[in-house]
Protein backbone atom coordinates (compact mmCIF):
# COMPACT_ATOMS: atom_id res chain seq x y z
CA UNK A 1 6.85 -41.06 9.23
CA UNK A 2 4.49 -37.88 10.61
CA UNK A 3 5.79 -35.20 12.48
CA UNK A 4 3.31 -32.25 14.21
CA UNK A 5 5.21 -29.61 15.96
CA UNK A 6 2.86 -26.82 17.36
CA UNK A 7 0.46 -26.95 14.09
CA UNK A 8 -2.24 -23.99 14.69
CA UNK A 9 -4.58 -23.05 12.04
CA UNK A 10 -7.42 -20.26 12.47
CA UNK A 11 -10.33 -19.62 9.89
CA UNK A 12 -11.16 -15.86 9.14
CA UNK A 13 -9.48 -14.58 11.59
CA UNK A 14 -10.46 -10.73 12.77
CA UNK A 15 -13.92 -11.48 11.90
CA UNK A 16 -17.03 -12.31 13.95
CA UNK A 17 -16.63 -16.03 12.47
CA UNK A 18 -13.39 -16.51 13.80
CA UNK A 19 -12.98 -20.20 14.49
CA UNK A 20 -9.45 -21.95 15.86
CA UNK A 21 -9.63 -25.49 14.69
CA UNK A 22 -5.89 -26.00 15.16
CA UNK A 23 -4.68 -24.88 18.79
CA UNK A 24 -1.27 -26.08 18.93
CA UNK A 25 -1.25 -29.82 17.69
CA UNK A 26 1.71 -32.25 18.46
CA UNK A 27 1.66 -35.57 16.84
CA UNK A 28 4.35 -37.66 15.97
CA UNK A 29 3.40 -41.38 13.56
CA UNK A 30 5.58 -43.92 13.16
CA UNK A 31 6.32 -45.93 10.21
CA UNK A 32 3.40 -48.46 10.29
CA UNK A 33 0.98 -46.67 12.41
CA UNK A 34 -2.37 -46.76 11.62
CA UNK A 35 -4.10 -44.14 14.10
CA UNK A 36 -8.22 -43.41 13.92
CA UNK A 37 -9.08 -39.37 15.28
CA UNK A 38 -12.65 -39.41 16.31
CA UNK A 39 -13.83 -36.35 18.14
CA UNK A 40 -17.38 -34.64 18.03
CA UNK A 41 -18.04 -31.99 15.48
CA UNK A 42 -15.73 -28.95 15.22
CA UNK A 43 -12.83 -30.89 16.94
CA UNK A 44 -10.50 -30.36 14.28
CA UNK A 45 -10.11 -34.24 12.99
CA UNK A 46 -10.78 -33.20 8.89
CA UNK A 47 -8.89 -29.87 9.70
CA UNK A 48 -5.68 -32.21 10.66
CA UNK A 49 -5.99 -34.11 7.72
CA UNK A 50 -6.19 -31.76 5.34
CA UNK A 51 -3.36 -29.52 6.90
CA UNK A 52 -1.37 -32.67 6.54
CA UNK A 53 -2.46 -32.88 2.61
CA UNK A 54 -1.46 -29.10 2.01
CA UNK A 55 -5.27 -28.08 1.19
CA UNK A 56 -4.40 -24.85 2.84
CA UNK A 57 -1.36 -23.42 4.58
CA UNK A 58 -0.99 -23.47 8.70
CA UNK A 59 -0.51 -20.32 10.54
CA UNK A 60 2.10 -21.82 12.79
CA UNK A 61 4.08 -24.86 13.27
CA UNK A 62 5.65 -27.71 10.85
CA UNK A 63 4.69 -30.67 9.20
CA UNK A 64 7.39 -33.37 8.56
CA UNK A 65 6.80 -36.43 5.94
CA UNK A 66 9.50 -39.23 6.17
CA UNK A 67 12.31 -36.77 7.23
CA UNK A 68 11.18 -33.96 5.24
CA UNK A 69 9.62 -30.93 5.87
CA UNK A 70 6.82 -29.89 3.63
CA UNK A 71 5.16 -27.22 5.53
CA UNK A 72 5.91 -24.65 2.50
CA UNK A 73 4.98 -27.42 -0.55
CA UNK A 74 1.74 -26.51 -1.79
CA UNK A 75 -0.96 -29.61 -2.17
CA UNK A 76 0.05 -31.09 -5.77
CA UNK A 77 3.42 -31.24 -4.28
CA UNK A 78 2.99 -33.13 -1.23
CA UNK A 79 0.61 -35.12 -3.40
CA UNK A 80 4.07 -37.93 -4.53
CA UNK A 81 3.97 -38.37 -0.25
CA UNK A 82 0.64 -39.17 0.35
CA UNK A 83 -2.19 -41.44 -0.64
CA UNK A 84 -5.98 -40.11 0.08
CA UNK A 85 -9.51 -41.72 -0.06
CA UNK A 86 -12.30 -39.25 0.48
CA UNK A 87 -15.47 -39.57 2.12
CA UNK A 88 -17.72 -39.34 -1.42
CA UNK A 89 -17.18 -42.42 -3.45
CA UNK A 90 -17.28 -40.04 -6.06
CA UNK A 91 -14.41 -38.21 -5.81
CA UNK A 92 -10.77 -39.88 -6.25
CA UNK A 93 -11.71 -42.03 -8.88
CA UNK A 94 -12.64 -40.77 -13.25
CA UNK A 95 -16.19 -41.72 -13.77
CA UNK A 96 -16.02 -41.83 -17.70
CA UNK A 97 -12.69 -44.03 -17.91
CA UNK A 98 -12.68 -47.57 -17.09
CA UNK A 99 -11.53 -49.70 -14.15
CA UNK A 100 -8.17 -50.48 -15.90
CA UNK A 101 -7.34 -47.37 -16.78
CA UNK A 102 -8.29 -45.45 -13.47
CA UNK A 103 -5.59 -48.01 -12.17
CA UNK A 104 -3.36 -47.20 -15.26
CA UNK A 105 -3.68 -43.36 -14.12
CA UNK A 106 -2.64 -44.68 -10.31
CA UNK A 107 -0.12 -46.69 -11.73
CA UNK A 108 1.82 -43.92 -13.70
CA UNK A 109 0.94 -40.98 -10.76
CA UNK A 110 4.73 -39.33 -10.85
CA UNK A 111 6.09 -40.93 -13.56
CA UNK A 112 7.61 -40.10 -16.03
CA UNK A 113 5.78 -40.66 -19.53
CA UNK A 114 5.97 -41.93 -22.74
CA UNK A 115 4.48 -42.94 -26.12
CA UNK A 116 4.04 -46.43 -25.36
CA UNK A 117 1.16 -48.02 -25.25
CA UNK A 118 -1.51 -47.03 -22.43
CA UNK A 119 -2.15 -50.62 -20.70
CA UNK A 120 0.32 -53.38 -21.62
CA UNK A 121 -1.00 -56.98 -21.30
CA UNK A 122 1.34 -57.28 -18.16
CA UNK A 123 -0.15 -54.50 -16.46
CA UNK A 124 -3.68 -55.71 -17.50
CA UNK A 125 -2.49 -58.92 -15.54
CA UNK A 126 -1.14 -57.34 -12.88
CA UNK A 127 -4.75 -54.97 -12.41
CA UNK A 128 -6.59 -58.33 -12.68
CA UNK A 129 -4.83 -60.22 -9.79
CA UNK A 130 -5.30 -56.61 -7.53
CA UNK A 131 -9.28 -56.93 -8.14
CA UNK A 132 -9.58 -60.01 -7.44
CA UNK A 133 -8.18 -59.17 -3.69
CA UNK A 134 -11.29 -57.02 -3.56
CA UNK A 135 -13.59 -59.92 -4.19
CA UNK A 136 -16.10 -57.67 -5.79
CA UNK A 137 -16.07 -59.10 -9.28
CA UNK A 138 -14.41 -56.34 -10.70
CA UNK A 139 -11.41 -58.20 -11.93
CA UNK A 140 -14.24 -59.22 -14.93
CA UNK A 141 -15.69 -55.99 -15.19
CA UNK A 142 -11.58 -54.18 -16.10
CA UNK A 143 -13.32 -52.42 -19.38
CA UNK A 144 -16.44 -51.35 -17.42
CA UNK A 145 -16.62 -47.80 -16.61
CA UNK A 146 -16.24 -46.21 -13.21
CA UNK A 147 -19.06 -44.41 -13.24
CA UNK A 148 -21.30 -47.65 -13.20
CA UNK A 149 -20.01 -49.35 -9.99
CA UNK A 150 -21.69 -48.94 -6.41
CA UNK A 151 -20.37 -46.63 -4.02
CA UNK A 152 -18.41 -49.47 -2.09
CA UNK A 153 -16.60 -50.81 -5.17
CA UNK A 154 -15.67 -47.28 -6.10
CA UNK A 155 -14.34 -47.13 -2.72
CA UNK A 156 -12.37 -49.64 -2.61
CA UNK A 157 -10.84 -49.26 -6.16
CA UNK A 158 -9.84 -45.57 -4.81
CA UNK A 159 -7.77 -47.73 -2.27
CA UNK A 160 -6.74 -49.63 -4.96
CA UNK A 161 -5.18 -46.21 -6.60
CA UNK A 162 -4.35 -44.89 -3.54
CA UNK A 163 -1.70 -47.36 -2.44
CA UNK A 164 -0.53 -48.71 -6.05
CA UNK A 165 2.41 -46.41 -5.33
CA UNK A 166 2.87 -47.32 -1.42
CA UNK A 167 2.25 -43.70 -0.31
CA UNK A 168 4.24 -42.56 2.64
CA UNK A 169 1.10 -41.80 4.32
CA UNK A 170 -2.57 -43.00 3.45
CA UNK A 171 -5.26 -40.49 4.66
CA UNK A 172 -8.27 -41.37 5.05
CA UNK A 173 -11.33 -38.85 5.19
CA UNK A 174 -14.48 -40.78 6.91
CA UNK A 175 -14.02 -42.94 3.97
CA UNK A 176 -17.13 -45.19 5.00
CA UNK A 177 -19.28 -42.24 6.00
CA UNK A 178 -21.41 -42.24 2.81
CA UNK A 179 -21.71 -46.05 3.08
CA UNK A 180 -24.50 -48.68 3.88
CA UNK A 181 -23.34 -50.44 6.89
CA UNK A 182 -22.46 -54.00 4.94
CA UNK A 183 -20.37 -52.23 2.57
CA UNK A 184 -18.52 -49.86 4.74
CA UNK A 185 -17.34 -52.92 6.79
CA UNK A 186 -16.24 -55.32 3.96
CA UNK A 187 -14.71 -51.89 2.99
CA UNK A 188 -12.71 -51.60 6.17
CA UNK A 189 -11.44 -54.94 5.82
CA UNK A 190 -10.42 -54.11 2.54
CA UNK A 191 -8.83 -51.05 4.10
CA UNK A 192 -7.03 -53.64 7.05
CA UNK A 193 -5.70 -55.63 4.77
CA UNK A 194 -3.90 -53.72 2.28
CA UNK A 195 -2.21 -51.22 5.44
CA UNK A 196 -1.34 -54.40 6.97
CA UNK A 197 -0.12 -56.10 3.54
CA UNK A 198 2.34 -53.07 2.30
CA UNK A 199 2.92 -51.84 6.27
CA UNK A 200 1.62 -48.71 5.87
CA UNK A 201 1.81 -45.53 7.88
CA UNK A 202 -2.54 -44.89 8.28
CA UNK A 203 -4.16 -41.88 9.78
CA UNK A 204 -8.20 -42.25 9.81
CA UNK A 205 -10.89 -39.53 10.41
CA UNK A 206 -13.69 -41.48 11.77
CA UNK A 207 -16.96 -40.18 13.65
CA UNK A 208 -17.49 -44.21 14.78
CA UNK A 209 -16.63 -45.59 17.50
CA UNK A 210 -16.39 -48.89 17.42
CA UNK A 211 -14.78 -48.77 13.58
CA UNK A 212 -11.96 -46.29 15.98
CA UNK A 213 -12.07 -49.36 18.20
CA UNK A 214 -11.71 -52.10 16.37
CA UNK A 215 -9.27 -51.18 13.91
CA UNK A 216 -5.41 -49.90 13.68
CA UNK A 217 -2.94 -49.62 16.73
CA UNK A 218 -3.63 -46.54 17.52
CA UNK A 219 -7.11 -44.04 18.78
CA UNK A 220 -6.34 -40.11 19.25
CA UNK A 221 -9.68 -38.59 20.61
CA UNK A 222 -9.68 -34.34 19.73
CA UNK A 223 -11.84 -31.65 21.01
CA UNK A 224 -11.39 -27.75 20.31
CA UNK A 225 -8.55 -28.27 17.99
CA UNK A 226 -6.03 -29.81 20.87
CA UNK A 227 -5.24 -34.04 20.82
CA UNK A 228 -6.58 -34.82 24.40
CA UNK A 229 -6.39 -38.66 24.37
CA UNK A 230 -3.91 -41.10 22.67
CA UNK A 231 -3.48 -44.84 22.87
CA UNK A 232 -2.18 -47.32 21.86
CA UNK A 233 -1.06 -51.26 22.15
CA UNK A 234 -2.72 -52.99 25.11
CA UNK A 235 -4.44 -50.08 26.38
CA UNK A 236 -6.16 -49.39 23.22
CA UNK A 237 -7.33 -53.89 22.38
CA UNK A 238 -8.77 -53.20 25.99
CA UNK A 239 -10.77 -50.18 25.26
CA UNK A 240 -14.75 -50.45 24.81
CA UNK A 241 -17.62 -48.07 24.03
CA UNK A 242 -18.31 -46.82 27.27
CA UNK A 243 -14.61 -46.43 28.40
CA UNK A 244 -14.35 -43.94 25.55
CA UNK A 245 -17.30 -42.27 26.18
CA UNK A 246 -16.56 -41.82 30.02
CA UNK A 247 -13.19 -40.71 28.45
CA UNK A 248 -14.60 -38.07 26.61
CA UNK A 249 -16.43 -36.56 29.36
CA UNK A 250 -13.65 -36.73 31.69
CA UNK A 251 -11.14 -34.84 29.56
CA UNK A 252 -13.33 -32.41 27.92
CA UNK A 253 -15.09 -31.09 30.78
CA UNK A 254 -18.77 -31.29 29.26
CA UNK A 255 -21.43 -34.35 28.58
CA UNK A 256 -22.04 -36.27 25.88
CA UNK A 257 -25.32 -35.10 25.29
CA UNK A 258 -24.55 -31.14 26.10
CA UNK A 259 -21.63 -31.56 23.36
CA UNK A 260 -23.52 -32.64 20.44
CA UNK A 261 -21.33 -35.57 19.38
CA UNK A 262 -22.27 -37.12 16.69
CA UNK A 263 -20.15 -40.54 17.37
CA UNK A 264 -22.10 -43.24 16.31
């Protein structure tokens, strides 16, 4: 579903802030993978993602979607491939409009339109059953506006909208970052479920550990833009805290506490 082949990617380059977050990245997802990154800061994890969405081009390399390769497609064009949940609740999600027709928006994403009406009763229906899945109440709050919910119910309505179409690929950007610890766990289960529910292909920029642990199939570790740990399956429902931490140190050469990680 996710092909890497040799992705590099340099910031100002020729200047005294010179940075390579991207040093030669191979990655290949298959269809239903759900893989967390965790890495310290700097290790290229949101850089990945974000070469993946288009947000900038790569300096080298390919990126493949389903078969395709969109390495040229600029970001609104990838945009029909991919689903994407940020890590501020505010962003994904149109404060002033109202649950239903936030969905509405999701619903119609690529599609052609018309001058029918905006909701139909069916849809209305349909957007009722999908928040009650949340159980967050919402599904009785469909003409409230988004701007009024908590941070964790406008999280998980972004999920909501990011999978109504079944994306290719759902990204997700430390989605749970900006979230109490309650919510961003009934948040993750909402984030299980639906992956698991519409088999998904997942890729999930976390900075904690035991959220990398305890979800998806998959754990890639980076450090200084290169992929220096992957596993999977057995290996991976094995792992704990301090085997990923001893990890760490092993394959990066340096401490935990010399490197500044900020893995929680």
């Amino acid at each position: 579903m996710l092909e890497l082949k040799g992705v590099y990617k340099t910031f100002n380059p020729g200047t005294v802030n010179e940075k390579r977050a991207l040093n030669g990245i191979d990655l290949t997802l298959r269809e239903g993978d759900f893989v967390t990154v965790i890495g310290s800061n700097g290790a290229g994890k949101s850089t990945v993602l974000n070469a993946i969405a288009g947000v900038w081009p790569i300096d080298r390399g390919s990126i493949i979607i389903d078969g395709q390769d969109v390495t040229s497609l600029p970001e609104h064009k990838r945009a029909k491939f991919l689903g994407r949940v940020f890590q501020d609740p505010m962003t994904g999600t149109a404060a002033t409009m109202q649950i239903q027709e936030n969905l509405a928006l999701a619903r119609r994403r690529g599609a052609h339109r018309t001058l029918r009406p905006g909701i139909t009763k069916k849809e209305q229906a349909e957007f009722r059953e999908m928040l009650r899945t949340l159980d967050l109440g919402l599904e009785d709050r469909m003409t409230a506006k988004v701007g009024l919910l908590s941070g964790g119910q406008r999280q998980a309505l972004t999920l909501l909208m990011a999978t109504l179409q079944k994306p290719k690929l759902l990204l997700l950007d430390e989605h749970t970052a900006a979230l109490d610890p309650k919510t961003a766990e009934k948040v993750l289960g909402t984030t299980d479920s639906i992956i698991r529910e519409h088999h998904l292909t997942a890729f999930m920029v976390t900075h904690n550990m035991k959220d990398a642990i305890a979800h998806g199939n998959r754990l890639i570790m980076m450090n200084e833009g290169r992929i220096i740990l992957d596993i999977s399956g057995e290996e991976k429902k094995r792992l704990t805290m301090k085997d990923l931490l001893d990890k760490f140190a092993e394959l990066s050469g340096s401490s935990i506490q010399s490197d500044k990680v900020l893995l929680a």
